[in-house]
N, C-alpha and C. Protein backbone atom coordinates (compact mmCIF):
# COMPACT_ATOMS: atom_id res chain seq x y z
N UNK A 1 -100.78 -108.02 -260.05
CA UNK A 1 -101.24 -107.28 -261.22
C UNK A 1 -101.97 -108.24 -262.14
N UNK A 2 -103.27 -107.67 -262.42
CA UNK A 2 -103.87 -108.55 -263.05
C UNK A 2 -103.38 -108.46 -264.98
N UNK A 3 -103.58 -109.72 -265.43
CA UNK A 3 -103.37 -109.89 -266.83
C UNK A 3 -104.60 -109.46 -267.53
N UNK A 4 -104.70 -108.89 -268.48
CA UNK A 4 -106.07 -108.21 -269.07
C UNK A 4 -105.72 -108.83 -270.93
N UNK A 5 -104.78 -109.55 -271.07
CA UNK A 5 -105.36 -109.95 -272.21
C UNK A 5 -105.09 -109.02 -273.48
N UNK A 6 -105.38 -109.39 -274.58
CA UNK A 6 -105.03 -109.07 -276.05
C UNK A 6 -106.66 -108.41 -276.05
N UNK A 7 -107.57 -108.67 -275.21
CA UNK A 7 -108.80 -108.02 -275.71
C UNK A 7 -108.86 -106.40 -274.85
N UNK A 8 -108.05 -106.11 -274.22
CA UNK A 8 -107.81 -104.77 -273.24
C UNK A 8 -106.53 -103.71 -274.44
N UNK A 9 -106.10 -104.22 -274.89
CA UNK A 9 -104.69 -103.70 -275.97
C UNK A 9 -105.28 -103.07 -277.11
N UNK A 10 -106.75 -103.67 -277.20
CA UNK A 10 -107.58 -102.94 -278.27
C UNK A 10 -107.51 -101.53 -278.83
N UNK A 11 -107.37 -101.15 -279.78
CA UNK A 11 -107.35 -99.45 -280.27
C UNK A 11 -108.59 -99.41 -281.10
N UNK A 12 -108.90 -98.30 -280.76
CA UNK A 12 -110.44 -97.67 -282.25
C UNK A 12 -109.53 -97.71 -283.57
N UNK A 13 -110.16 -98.26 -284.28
CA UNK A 13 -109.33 -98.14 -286.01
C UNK A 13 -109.36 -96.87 -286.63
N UNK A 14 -108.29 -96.38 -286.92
CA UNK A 14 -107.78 -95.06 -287.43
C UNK A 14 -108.63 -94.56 -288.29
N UNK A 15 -110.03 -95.04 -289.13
CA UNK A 15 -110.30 -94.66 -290.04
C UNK A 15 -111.56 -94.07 -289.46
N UNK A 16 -112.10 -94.84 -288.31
CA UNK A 16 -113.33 -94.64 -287.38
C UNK A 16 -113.06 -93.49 -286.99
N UNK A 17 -111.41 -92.63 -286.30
CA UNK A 17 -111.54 -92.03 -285.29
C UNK A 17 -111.41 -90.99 -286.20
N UNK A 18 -111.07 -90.47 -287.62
CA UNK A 18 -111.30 -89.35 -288.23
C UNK A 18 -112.70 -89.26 -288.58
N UNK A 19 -113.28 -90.15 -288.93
CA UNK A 19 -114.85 -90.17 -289.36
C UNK A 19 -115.45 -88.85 -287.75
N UNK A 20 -115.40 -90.06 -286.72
CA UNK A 20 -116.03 -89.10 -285.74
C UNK A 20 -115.33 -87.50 -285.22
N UNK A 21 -114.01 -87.58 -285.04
CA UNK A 21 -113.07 -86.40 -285.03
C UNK A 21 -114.15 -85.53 -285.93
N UNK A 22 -114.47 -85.21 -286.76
CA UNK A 22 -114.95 -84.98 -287.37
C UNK A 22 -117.24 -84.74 -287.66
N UNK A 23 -117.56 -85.98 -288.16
CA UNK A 23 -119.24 -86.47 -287.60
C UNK A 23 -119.14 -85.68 -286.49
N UNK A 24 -118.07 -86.16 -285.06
CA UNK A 24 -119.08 -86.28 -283.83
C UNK A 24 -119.14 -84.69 -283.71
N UNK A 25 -118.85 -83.92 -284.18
CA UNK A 25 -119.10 -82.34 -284.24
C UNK A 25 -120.64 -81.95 -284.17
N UNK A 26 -121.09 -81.14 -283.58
CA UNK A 26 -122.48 -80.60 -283.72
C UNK A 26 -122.76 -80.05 -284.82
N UNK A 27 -123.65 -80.27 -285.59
CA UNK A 27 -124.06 -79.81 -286.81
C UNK A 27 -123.54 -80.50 -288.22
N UNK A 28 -122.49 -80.97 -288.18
CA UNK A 28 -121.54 -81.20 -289.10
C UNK A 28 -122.43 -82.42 -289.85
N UNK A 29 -122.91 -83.65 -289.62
CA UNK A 29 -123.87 -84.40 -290.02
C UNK A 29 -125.17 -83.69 -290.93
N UNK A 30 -125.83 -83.11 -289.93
CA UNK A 30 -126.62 -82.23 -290.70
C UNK A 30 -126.21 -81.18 -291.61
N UNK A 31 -125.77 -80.47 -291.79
CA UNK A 31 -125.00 -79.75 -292.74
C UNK A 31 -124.93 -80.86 -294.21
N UNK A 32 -123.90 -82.12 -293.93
CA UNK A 32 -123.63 -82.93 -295.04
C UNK A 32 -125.14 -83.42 -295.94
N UNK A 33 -125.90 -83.76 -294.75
CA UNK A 33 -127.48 -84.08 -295.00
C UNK A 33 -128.12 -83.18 -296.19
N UNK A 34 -127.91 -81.68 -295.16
CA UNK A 34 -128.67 -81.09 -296.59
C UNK A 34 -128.08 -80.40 -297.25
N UNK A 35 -127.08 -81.21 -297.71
CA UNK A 35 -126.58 -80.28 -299.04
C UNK A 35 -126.30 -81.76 -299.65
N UNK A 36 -127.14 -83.03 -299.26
CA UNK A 36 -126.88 -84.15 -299.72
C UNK A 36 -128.09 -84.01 -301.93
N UNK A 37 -128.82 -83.43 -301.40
CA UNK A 37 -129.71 -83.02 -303.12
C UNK A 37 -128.90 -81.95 -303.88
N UNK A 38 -128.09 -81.07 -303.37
CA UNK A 38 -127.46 -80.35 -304.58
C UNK A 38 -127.08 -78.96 -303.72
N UNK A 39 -126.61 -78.15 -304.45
CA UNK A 39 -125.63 -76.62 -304.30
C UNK A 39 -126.96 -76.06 -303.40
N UNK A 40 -126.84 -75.35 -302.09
CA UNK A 40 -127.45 -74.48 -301.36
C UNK A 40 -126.80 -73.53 -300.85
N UNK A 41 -127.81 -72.15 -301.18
CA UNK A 41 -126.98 -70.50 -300.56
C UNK A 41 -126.95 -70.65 -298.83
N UNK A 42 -125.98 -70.01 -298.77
CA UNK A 42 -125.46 -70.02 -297.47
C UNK A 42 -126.89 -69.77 -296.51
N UNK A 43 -127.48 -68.43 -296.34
CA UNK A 43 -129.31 -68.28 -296.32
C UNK A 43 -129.66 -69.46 -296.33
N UNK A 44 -130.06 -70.09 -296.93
CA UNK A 44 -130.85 -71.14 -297.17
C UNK A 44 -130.76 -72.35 -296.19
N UNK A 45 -129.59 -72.87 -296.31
CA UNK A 45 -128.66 -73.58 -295.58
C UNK A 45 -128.86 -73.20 -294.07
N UNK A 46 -128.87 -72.32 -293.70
CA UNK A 46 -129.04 -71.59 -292.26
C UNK A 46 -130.54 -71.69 -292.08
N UNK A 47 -131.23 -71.61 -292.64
CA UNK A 47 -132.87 -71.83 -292.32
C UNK A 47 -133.16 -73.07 -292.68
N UNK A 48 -132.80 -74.11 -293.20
CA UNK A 48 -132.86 -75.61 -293.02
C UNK A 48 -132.19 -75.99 -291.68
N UNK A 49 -131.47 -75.93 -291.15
CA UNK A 49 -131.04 -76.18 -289.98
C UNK A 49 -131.33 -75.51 -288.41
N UNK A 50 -132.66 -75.55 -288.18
CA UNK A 50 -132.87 -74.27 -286.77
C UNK A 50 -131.50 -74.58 -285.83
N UNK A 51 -131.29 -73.90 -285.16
CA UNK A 51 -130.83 -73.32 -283.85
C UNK A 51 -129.41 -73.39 -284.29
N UNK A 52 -128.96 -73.39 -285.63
CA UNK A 52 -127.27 -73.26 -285.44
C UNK A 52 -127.12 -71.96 -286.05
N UNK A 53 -126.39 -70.97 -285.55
CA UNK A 53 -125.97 -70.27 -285.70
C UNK A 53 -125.27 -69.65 -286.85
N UNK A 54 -125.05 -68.31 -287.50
CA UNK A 54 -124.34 -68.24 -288.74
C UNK A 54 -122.79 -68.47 -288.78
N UNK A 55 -122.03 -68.31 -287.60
CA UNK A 55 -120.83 -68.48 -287.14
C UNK A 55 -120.65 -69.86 -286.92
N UNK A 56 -121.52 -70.85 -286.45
CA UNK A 56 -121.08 -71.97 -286.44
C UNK A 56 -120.84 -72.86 -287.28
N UNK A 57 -122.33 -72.32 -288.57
CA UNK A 57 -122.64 -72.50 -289.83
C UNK A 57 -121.04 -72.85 -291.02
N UNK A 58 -120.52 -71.34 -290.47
CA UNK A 58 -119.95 -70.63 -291.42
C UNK A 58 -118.26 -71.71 -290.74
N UNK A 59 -118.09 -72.12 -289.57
CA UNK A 59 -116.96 -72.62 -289.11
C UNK A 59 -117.18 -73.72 -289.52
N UNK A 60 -118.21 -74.47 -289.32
CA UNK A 60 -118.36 -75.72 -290.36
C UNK A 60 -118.43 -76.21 -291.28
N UNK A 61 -118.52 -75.48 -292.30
CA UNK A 61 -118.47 -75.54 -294.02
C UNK A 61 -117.14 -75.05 -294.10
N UNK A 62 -116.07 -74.28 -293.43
CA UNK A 62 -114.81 -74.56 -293.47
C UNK A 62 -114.12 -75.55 -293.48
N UNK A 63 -114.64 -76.34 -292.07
CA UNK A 63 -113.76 -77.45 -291.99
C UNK A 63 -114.34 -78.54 -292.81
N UNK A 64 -115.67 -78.51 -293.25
CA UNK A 64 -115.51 -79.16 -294.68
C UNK A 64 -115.11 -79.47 -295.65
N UNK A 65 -114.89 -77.85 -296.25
CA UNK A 65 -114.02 -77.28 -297.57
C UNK A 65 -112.62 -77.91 -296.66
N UNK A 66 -111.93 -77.40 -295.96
CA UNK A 66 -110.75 -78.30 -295.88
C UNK A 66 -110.25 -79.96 -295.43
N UNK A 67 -111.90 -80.44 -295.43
CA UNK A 67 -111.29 -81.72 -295.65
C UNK A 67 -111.52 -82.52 -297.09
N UNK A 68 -112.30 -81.02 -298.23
CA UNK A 68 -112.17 -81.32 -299.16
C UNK A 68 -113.94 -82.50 -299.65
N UNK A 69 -114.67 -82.07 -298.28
CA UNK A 69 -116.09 -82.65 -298.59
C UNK A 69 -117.35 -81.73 -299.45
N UNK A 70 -116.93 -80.22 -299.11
CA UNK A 70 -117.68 -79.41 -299.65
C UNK A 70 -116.79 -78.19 -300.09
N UNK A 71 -117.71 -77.86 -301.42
CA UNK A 71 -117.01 -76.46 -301.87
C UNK A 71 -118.01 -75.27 -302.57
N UNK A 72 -117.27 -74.19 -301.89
CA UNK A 72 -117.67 -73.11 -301.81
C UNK A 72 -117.78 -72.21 -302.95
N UNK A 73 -118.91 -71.86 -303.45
CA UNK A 73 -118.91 -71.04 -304.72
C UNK A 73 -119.60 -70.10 -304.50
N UNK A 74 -119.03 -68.23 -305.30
CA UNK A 74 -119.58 -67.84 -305.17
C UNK A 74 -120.41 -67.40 -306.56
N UNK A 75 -121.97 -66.68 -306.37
CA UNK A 75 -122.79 -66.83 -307.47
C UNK A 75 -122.44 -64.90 -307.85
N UNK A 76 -121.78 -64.92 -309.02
CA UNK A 76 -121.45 -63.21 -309.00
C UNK A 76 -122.15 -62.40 -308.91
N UNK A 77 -123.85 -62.88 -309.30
CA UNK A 77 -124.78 -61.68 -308.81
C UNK A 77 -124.73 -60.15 -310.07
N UNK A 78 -125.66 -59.39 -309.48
CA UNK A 78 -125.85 -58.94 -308.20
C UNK A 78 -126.93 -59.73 -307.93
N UNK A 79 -127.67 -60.53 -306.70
CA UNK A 79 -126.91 -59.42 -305.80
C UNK A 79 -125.79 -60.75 -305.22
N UNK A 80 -124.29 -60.61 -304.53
CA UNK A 80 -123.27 -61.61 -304.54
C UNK A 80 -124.12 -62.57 -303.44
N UNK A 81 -123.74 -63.82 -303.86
CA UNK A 81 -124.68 -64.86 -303.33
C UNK A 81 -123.45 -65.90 -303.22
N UNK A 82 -123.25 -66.55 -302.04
CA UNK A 82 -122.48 -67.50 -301.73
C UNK A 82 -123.43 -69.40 -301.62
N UNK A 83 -122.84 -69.97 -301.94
CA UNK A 83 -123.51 -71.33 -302.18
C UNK A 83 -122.80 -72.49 -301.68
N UNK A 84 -122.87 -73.46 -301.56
CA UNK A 84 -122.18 -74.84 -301.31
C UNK A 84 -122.48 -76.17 -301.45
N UNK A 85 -121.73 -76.56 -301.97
CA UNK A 85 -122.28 -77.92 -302.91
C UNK A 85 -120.97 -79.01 -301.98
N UNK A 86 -121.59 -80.43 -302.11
CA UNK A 86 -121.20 -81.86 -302.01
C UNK A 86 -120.04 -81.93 -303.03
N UNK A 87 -118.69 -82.20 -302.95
CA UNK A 87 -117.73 -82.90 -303.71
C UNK A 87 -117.86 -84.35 -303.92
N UNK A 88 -117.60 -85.00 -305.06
CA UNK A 88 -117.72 -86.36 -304.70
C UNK A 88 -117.58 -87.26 -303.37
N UNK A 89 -116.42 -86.73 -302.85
CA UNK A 89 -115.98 -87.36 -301.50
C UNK A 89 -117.50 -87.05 -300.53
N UNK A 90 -117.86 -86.52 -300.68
CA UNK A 90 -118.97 -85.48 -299.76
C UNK A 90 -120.36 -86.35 -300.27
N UNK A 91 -120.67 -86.32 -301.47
CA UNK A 91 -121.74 -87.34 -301.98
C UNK A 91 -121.47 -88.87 -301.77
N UNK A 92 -120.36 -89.28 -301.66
CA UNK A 92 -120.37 -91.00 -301.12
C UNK A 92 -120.53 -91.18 -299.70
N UNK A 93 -120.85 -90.01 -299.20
CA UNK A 93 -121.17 -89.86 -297.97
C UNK A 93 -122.56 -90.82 -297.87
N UNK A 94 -123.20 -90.38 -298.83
CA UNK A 94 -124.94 -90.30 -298.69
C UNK A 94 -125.33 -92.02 -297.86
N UNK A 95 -125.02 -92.91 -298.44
CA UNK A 95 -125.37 -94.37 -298.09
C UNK A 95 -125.45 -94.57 -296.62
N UNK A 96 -124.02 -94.07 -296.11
CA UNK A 96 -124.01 -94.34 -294.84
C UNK A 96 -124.94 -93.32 -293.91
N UNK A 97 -124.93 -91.80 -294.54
CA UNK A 97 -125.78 -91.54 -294.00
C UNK A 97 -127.40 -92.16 -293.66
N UNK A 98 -127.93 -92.24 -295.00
CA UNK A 98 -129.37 -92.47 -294.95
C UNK A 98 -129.33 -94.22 -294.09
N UNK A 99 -128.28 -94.65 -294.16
CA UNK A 99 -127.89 -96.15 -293.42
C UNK A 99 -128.35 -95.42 -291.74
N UNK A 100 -127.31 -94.53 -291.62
CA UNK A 100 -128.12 -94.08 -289.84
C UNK A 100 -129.07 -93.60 -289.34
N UNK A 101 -129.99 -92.97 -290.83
CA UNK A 101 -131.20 -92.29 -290.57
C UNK A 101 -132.11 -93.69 -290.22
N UNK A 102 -131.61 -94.71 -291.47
CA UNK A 102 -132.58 -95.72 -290.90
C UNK A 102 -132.26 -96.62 -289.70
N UNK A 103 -131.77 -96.16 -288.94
CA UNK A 103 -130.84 -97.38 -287.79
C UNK A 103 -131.64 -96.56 -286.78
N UNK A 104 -131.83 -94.99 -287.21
CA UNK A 104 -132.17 -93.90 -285.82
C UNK A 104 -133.89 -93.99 -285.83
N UNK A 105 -134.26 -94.49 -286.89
CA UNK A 105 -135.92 -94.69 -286.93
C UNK A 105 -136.43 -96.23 -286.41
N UNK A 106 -135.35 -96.87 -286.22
CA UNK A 106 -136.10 -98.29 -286.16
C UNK A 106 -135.22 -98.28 -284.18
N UNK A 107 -134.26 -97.86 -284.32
CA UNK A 107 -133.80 -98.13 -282.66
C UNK A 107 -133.82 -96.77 -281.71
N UNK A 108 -134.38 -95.34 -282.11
CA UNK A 108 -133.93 -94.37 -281.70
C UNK A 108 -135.38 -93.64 -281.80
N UNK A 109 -136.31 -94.31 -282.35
CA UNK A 109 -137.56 -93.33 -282.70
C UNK A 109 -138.57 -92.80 -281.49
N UNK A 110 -138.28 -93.51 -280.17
CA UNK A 110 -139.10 -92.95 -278.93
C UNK A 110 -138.36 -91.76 -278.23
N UNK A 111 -138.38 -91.16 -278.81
CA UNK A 111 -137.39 -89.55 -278.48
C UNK A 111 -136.26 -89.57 -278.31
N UNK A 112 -135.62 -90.49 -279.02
CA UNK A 112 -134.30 -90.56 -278.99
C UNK A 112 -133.78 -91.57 -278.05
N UNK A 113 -134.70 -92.53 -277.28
CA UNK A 113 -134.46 -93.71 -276.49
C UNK A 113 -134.22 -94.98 -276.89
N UNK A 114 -133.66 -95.92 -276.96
CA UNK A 114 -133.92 -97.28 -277.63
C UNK A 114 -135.16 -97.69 -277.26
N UNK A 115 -136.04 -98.45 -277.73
CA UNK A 115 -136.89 -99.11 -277.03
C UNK A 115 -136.62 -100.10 -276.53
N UNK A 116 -137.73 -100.38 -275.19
CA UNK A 116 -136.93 -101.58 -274.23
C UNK A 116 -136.72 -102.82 -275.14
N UNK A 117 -137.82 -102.99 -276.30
CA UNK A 117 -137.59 -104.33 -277.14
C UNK A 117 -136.60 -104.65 -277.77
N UNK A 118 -135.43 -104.05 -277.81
CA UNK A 118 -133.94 -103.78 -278.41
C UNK A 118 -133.22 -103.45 -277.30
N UNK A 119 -133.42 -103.60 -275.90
CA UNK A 119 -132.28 -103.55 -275.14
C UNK A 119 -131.64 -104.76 -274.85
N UNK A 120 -131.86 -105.77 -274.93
CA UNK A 120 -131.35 -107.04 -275.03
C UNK A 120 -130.07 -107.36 -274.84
């Protein structure tokens, strides 16, 4: 039996694996993105984002609101208008985001490939 060392015993750090639990969700990034400038109606929100769905939309700004990143207001109208805005926790988001937008333009910009000059 081979010995593998203190570098095989390794764990992902607990703080990484809720980030992605979470991030690595479809849509869920984008969602945070644009509601990164201020309060957007649910409508709205759904036509900034093509191809996601209103149900998926609508399951993901849940699990937002319950991790307490976004919250849900409604505008009393008429006519009743639902909205959703960034909580603080949700706005200190922003750094790291726009940190991966720029990581995805300088290593990710040939359709989503690295370029060979960064495979190194």
């Amino acid at each position: 039996m081979a010995d593998h060392g203190e570098a095989m015993c390794r764990q992902v750090d607990g703080g990484m694996t809720r980030v992605f639990e979470l991030f690595g969700k479809r849509w869920t990034g984008l969602i945070v993105a644009t509601l990164m400038p201020g309060p957007v109606h649910f409508a709205d929100l759904r036509r900034a984002i093509p191809g996601i769905s209103e149900r998926m939309l609508s399951d993901r700004l849940m699990e937002l609101a319950a991790t307490g990143l976004v919250v849900r207001e409604v505008d009393a109208g008429p006519p009743l208008r639902v909205s959703y805005r960034l909580t603080e926790a949700g706005r200190a988001m922003e750094p790291a985001l726009k940190e991966l937008g720029r990581w995805a333009e300088t290593y990710l910009a040939d359709g989503g490939q690295c370029p060979e000059r960064f495979r190194k």
